[in-house]
N, C-alpha and C. Protein backbone atom coordinates (compact mmCIF):
# COMPACT_ATOMS: atom_id res chain seq x y z
N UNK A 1 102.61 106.92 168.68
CA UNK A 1 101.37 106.64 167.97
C UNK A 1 101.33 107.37 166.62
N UNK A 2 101.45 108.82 166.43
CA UNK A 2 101.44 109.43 165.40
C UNK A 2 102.80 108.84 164.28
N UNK A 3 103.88 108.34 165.02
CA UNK A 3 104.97 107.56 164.08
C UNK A 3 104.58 106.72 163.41
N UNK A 4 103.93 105.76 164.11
CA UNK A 4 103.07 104.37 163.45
C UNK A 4 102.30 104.47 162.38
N UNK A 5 101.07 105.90 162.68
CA UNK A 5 100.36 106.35 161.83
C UNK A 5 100.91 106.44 160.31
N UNK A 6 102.12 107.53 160.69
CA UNK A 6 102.88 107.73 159.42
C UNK A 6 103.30 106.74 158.78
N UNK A 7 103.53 106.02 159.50
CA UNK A 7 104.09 104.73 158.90
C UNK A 7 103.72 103.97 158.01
N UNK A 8 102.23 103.73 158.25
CA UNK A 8 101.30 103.11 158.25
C UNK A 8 100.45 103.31 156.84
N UNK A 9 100.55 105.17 156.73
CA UNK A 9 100.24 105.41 155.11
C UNK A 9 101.03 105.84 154.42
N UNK A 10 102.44 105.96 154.94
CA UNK A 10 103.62 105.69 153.96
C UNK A 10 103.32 104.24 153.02
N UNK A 11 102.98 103.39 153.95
CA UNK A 11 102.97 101.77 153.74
C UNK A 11 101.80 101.49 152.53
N UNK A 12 100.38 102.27 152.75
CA UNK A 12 99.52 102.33 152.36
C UNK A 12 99.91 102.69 150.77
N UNK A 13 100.30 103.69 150.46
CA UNK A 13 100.87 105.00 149.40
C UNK A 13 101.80 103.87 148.96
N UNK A 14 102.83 103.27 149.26
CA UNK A 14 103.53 102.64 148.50
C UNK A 14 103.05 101.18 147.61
N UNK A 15 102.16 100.82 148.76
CA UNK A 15 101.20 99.68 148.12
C UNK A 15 100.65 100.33 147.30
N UNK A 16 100.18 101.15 147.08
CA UNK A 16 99.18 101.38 146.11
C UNK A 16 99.74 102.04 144.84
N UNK A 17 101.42 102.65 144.93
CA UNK A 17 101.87 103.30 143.67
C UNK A 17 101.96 101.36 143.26
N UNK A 18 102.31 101.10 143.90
CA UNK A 18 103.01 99.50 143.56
C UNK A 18 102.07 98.42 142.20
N UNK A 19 101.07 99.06 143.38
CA UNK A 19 99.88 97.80 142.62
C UNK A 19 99.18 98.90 141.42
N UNK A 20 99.61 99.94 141.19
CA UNK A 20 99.55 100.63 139.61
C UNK A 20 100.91 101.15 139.31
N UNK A 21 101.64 100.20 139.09
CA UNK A 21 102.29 100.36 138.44
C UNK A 21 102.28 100.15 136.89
N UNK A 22 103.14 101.45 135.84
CA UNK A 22 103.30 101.30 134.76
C UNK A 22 104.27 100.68 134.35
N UNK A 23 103.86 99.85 133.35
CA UNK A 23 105.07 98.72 132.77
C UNK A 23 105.10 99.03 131.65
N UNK A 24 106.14 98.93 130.70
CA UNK A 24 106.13 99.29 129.38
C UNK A 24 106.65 97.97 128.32
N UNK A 25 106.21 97.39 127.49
CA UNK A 25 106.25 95.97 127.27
C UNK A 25 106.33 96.74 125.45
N UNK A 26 106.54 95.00 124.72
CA UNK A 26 107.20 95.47 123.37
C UNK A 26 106.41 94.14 122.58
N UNK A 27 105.98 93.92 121.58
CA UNK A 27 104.98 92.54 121.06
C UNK A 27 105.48 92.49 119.64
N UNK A 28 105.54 91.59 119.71
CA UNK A 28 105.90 91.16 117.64
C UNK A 28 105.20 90.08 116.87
N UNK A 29 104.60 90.68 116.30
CA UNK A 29 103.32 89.39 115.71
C UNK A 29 103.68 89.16 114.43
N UNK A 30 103.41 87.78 114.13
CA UNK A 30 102.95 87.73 112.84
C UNK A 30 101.59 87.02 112.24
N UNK A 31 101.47 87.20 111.16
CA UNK A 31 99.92 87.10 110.68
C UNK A 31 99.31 86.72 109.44
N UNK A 32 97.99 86.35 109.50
CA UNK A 32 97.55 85.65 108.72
C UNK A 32 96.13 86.25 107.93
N UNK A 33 96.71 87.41 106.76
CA UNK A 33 95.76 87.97 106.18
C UNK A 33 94.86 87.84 105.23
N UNK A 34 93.31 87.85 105.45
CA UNK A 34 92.22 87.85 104.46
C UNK A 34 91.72 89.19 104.00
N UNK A 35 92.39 89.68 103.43
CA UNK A 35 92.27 91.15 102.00
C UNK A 35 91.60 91.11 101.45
N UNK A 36 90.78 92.14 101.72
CA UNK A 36 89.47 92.60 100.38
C UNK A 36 90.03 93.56 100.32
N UNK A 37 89.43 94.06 99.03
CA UNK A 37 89.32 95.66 98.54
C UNK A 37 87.99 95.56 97.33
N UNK A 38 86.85 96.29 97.86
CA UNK A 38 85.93 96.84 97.20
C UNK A 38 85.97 98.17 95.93
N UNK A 39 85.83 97.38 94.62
CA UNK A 39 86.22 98.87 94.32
C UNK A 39 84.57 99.43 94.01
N UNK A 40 84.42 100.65 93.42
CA UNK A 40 83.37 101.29 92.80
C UNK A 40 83.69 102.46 91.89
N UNK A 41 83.11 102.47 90.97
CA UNK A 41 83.31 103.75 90.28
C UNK A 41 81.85 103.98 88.63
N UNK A 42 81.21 104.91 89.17
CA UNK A 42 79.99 104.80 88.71
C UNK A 42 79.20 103.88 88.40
N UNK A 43 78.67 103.37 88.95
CA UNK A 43 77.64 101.89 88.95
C UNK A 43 78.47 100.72 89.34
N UNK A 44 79.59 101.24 88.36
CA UNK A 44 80.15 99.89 88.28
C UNK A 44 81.32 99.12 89.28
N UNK A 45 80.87 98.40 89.92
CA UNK A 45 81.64 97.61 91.47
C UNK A 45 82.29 96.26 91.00
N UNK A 46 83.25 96.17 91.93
CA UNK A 46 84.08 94.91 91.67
C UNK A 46 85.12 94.69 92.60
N UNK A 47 85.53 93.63 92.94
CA UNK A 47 86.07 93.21 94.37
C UNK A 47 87.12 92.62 93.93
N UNK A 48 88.35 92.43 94.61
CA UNK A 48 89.67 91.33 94.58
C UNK A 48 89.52 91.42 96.02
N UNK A 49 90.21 90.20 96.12
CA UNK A 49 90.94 89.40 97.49
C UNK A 49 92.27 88.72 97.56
N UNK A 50 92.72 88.27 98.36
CA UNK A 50 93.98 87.55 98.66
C UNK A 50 93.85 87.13 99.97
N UNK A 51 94.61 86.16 100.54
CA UNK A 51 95.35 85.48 101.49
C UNK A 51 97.12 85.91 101.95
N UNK A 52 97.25 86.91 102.56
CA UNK A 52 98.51 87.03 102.62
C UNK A 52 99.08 87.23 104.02
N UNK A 53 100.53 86.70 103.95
CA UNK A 53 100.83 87.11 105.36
C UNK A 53 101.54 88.04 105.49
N UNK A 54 101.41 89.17 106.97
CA UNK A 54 102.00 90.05 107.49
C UNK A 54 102.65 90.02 108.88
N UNK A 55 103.39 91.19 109.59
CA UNK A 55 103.70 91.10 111.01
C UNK A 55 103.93 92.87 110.77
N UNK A 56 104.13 92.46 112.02
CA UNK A 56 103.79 93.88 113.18
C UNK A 56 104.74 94.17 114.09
N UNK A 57 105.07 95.24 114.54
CA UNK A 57 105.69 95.42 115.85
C UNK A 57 104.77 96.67 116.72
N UNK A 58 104.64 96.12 118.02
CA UNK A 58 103.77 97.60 118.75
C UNK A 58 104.76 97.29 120.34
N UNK A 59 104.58 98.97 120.31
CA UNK A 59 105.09 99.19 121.55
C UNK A 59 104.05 99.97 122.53
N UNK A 60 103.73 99.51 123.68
CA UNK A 60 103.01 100.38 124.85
C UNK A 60 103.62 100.51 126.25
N UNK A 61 102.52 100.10 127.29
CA UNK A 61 102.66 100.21 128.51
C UNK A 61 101.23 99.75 128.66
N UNK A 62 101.72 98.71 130.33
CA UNK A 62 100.11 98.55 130.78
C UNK A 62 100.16 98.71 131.91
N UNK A 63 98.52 99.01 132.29
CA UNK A 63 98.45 99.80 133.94
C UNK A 63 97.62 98.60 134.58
N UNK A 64 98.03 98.02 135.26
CA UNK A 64 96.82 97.04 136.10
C UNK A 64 96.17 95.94 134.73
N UNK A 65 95.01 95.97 134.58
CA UNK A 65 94.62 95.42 133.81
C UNK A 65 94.80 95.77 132.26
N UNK A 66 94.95 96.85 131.90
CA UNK A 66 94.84 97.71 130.51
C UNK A 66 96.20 98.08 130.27
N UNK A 67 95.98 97.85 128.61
CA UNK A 67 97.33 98.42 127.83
C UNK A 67 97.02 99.25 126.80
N UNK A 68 97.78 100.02 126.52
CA UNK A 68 97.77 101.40 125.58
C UNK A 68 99.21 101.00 124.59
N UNK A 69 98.90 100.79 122.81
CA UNK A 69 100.50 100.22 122.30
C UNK A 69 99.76 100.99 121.18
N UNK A 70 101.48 101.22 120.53
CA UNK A 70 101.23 101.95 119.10
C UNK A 70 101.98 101.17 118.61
N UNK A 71 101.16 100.80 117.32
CA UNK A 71 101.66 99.34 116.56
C UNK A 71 101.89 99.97 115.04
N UNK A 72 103.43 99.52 114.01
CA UNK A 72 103.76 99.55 112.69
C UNK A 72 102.81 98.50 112.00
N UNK A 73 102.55 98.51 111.10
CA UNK A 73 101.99 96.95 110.20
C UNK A 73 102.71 97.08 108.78
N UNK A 74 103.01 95.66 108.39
CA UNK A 74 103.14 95.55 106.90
C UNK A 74 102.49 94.35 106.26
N UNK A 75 101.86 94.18 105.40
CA UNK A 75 101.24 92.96 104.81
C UNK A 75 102.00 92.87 103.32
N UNK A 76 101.76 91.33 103.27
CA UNK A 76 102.28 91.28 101.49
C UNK A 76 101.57 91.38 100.63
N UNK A 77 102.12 91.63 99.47
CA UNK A 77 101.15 92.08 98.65
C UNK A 77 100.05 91.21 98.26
N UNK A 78 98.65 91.93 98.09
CA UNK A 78 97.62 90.64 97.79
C UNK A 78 97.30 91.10 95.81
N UNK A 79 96.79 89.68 95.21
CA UNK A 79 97.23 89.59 94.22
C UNK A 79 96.02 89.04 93.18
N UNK A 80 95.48 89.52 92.38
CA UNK A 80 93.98 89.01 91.90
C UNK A 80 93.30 89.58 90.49
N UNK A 81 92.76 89.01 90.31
CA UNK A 81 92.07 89.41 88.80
C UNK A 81 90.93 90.12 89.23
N UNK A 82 90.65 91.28 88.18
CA UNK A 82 89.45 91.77 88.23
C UNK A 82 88.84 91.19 86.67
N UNK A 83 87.48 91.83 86.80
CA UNK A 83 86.66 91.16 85.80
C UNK A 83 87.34 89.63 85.27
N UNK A 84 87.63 89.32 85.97
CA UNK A 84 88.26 87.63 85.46
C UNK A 84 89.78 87.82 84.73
N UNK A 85 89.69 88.62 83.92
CA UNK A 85 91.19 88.80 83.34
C UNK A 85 92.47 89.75 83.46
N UNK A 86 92.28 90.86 84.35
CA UNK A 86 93.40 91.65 84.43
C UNK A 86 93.30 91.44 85.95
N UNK A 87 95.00 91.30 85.51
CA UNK A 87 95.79 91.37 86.69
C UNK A 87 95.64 92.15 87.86
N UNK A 88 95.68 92.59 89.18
CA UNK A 88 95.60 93.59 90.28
C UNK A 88 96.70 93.35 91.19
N UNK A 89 96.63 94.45 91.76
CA UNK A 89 97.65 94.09 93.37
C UNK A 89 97.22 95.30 94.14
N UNK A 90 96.97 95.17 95.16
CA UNK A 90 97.38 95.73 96.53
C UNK A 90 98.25 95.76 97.60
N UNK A 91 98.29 96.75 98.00
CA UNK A 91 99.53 97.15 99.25
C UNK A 91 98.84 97.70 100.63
N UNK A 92 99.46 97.23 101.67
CA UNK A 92 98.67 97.87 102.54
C UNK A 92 99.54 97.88 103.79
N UNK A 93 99.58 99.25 104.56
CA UNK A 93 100.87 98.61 105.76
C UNK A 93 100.51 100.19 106.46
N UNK A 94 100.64 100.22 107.91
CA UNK A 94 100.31 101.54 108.53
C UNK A 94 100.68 101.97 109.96
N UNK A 95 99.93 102.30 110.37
CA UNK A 95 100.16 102.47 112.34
C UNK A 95 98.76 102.42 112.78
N UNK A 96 98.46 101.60 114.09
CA UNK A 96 97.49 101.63 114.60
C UNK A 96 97.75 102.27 116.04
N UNK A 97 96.73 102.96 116.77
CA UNK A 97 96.84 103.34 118.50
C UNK A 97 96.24 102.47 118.42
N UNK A 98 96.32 101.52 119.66
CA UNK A 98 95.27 100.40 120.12
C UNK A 98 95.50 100.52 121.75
N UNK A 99 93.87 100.14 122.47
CA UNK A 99 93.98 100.09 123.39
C UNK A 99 93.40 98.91 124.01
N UNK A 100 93.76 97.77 125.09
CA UNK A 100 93.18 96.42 125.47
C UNK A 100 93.09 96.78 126.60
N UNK A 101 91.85 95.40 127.38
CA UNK A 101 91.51 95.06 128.53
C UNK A 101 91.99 93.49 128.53
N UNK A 102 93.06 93.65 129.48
CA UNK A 102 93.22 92.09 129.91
C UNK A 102 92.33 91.19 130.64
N UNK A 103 91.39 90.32 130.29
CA UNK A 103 90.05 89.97 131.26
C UNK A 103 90.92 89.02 132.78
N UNK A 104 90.61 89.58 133.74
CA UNK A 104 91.07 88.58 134.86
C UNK A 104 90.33 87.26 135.04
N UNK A 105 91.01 86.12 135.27
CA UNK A 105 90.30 84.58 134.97
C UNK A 105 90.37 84.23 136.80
N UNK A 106 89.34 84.10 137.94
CA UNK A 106 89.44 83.60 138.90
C UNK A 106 90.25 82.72 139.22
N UNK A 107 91.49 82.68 140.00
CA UNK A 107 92.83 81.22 140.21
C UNK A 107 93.52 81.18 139.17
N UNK A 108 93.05 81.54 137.71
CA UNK A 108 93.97 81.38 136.57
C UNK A 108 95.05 82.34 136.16
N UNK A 109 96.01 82.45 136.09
CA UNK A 109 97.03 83.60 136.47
C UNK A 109 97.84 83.27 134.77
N UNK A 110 97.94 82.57 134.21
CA UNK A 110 98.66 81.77 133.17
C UNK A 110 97.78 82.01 132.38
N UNK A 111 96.77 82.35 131.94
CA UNK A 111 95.39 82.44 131.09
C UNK A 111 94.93 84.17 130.63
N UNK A 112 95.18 84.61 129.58
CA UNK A 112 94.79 85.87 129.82
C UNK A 112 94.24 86.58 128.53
N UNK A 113 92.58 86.10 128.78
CA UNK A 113 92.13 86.78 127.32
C UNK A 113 92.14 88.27 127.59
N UNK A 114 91.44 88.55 126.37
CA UNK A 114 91.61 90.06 126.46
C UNK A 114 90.62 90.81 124.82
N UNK A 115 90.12 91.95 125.26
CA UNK A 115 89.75 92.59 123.90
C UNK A 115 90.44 93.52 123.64
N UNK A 116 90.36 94.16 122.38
CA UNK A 116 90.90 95.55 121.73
C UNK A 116 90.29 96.06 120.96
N UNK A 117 90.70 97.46 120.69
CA UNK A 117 90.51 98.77 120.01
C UNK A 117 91.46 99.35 119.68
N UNK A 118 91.21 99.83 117.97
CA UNK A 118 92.24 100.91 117.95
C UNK A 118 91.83 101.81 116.76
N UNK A 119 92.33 103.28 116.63
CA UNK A 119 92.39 103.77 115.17
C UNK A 119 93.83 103.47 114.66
N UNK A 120 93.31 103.70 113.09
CA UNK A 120 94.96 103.69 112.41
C UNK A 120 94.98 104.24 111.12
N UNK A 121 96.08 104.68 110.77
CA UNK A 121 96.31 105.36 109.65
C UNK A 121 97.23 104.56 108.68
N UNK A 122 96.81 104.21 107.58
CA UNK A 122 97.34 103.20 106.31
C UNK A 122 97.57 104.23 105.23
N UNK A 123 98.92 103.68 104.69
CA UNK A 123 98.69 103.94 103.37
C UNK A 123 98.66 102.74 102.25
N UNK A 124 97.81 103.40 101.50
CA UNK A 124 97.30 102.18 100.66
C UNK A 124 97.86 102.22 98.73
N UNK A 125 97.68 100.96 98.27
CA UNK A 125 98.13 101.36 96.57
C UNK A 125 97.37 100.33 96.10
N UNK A 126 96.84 100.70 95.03
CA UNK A 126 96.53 99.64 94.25
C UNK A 126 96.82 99.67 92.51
N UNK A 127 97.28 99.00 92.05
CA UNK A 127 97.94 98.74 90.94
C UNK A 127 97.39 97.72 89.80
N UNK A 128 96.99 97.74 88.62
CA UNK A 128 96.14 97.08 87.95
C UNK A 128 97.41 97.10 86.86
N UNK A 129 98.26 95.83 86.67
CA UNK A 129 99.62 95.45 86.16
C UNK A 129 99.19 95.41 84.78
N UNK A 130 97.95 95.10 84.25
CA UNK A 130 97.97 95.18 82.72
C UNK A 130 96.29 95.51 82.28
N UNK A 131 96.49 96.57 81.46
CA UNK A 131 95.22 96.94 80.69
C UNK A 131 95.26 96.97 79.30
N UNK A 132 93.67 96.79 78.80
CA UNK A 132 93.58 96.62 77.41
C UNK A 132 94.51 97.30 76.70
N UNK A 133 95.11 98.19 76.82
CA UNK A 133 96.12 99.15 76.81
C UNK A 133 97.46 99.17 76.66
N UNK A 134 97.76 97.74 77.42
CA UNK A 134 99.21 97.32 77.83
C UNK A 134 99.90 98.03 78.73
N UNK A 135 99.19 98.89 79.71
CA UNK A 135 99.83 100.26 80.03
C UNK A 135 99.52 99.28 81.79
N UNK A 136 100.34 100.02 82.59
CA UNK A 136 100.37 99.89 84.23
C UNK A 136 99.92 101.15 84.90
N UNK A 137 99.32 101.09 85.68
CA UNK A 137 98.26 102.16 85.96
C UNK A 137 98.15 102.01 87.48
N UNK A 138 98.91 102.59 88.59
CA UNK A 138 99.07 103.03 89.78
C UNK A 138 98.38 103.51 90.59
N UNK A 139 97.40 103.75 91.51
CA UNK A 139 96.46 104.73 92.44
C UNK A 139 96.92 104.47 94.15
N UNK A 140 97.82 105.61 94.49
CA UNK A 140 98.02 105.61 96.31
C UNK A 140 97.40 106.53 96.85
N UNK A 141 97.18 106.21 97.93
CA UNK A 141 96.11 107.30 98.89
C UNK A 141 96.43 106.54 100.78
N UNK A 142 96.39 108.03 100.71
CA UNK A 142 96.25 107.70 102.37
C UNK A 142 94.72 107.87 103.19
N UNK A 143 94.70 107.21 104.63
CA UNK A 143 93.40 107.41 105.00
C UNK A 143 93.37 106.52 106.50
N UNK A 144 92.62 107.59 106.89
CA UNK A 144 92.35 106.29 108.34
C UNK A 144 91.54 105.21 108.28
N UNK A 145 91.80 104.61 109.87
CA UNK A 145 91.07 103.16 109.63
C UNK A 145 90.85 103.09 110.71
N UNK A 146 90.02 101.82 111.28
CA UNK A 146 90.02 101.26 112.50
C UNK A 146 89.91 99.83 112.85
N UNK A 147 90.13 99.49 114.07
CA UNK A 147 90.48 97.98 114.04
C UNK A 147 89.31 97.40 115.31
N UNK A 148 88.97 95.97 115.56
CA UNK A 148 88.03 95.67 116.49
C UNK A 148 88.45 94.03 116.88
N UNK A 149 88.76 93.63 118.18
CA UNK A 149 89.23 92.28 118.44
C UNK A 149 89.45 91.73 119.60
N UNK A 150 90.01 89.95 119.23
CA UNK A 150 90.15 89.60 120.90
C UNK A 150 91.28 88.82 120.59
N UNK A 151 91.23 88.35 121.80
CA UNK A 151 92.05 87.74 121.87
C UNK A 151 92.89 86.54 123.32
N UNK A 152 93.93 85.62 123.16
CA UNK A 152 94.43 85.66 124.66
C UNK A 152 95.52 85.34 124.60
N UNK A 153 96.14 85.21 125.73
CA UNK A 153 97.65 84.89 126.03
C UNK A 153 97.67 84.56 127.18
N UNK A 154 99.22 83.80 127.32
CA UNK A 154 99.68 82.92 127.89
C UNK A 154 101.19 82.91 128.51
N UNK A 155 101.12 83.31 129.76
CA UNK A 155 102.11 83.67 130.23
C UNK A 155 103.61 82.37 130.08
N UNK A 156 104.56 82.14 129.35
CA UNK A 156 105.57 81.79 129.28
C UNK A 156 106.04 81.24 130.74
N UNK A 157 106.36 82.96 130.72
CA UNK A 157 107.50 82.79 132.27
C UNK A 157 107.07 84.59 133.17
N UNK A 158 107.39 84.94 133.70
CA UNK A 158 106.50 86.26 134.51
C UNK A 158 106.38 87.79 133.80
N UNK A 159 107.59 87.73 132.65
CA UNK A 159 107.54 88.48 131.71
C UNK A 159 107.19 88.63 129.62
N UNK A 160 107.05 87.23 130.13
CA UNK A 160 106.47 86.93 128.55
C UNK A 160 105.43 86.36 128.33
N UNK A 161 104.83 86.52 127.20
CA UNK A 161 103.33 86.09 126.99
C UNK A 161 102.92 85.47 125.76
N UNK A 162 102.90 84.45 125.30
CA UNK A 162 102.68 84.32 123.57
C UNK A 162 100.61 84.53 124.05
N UNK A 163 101.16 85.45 121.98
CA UNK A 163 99.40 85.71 122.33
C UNK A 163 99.12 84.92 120.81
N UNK A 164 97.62 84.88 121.34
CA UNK A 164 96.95 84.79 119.66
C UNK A 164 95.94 85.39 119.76
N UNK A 165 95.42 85.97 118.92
CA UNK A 165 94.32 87.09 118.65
C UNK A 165 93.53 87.45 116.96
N UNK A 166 92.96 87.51 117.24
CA UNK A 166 91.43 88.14 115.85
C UNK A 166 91.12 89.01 115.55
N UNK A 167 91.35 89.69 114.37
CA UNK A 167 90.90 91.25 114.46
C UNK A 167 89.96 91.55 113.25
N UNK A 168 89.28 92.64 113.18
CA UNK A 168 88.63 92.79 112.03
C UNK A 168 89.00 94.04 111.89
N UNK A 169 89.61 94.57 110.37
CA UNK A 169 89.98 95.62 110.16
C UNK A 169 89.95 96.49 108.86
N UNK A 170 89.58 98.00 109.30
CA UNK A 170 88.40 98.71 108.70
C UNK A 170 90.18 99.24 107.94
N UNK A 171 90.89 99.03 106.77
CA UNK A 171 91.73 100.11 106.39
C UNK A 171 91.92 101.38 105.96
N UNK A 172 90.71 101.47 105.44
CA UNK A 172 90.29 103.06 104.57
C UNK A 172 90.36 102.40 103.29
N UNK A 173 90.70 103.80 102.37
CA UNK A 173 90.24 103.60 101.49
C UNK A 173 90.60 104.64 100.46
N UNK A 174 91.09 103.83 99.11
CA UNK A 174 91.24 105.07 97.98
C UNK A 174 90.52 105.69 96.88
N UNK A 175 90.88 107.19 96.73
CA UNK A 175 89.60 107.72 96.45
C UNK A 175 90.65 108.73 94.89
N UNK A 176 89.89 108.20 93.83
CA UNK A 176 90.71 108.90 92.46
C UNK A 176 89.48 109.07 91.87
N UNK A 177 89.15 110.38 91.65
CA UNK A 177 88.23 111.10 90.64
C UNK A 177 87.12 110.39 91.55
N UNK A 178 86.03 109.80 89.93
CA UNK A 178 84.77 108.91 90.41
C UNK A 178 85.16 107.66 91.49
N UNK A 179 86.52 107.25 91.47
CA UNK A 179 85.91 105.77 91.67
C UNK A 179 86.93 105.86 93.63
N UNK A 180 86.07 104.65 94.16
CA UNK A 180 87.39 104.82 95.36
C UNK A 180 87.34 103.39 95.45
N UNK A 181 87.89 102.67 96.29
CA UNK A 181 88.33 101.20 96.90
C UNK A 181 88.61 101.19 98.19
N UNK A 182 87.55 100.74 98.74
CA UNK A 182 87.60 100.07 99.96
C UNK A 182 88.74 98.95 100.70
N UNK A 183 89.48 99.07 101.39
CA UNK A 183 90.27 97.83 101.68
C UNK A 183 89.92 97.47 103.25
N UNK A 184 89.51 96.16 103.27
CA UNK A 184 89.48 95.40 105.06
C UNK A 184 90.18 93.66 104.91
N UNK A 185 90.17 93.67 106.05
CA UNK A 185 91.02 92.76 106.55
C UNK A 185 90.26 91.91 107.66
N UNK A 186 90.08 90.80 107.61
CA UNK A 186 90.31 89.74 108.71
C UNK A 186 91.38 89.23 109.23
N UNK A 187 92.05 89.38 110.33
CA UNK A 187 93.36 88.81 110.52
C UNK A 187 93.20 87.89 111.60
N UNK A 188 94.50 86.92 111.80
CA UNK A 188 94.45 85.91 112.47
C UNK A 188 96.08 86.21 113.00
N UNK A 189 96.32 86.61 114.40
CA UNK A 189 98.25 86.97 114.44
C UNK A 189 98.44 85.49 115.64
N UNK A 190 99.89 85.69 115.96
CA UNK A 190 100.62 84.80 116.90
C UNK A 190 101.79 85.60 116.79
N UNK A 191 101.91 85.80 118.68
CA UNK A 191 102.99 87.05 118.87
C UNK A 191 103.42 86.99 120.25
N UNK A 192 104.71 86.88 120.60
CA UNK A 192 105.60 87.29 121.76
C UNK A 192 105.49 88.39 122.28
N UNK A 193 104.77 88.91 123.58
CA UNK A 193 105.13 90.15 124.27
C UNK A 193 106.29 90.10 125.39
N UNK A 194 106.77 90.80 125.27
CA UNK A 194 107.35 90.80 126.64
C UNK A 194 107.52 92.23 127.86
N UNK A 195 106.88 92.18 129.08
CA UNK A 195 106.96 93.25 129.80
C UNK A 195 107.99 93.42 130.96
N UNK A 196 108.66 94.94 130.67
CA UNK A 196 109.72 94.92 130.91
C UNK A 196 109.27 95.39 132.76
């Protein structure tokens, strides 16, 4: 009787390391960026934008429902006039921690939305290619950020997942003398995970 017992929450204990188990999985996105950058500098405010695309690579692990990934980013450069006639550009590319909830779908096993969170640290440039001046005029700064989103995916085959997902993202922001610039992002990705 006491053998059985043992047995029994040996059996228990192994089910249960089983069914939390850590998996460690690898995602590669790419993406579809809407770039602002706000600038300001005493009274005076003014905005560029772009459309550009970027990708990503993040690596985590997920426990049961939840994943924990630390993700690279790079975007291309976005490209725009201020006051109507001079040229601009921005740069923007960083690391995010992010953490998701995979939502469970009743019978649906192939279906797998999900939200996220993350902070991240960017470094940023912005570059104004020609002034009354004729001169090129440079400003980089680093700074944190944070990110907010959803998303879902779609299991392939038992280890792969194409996802697509939405994010809204806070980059930081550069700060020279009076003036600083805001940079955020709307993104739109499509990305292969696979858990190993």
């Amino acid at each position: 009787m006491k053998k059985l017992l043992l047995l029994s929450a040996v059996a228990l204990i192994a089910t249960g390391a089983s069914a939390t188990e850590i998996k460690p999985y690898i995602e590669g996105k790419i993406s579809h960026n809407w770039l602002k950058a706000d600038y300001k500098e005493d009274g005076f405010k003014e905005k560029f934008k772009d459309n550009v695309f970027g990708g990503s690579l993040e690596v985590g692990a997920k426990l049961d429902q939840f994943r924990v990934g630390l993700e690279g980013y790079y975007n291309d450069k976005m490209e725009d006039k201020i006051i109507g006639i001079l040229p601009v550009e921005g740069e923007t590319k960083g690391f995010f921690l992010n953490g998701y909830w995979d939502i469970p779908l009743p019978d649906v096993k192939q279906v797998k939305p999900y939200i996220g969170a993350g902070i991240g640290y960017s470094w940023l440039k912005e570059t104004l290619k020609e002034t009354p001046f004729n001169d090129k005029v440079s400003i980089k700064d680093k700074d944190w950020g944070w990110q907010i989103g959803a998303g879902v995916g779609y299991a392939l085959t038992e280890k792969v997942d194409l996802t697509l997902g939405y994010r809204y993202e806070n980059l930081g922001k550069i700060k020279d003398y009076d003036s600083k610039t805001d940079f955020t992002n709307h993104k739109v990705s499509l990305g292969l995970r696979y858990t190993f």
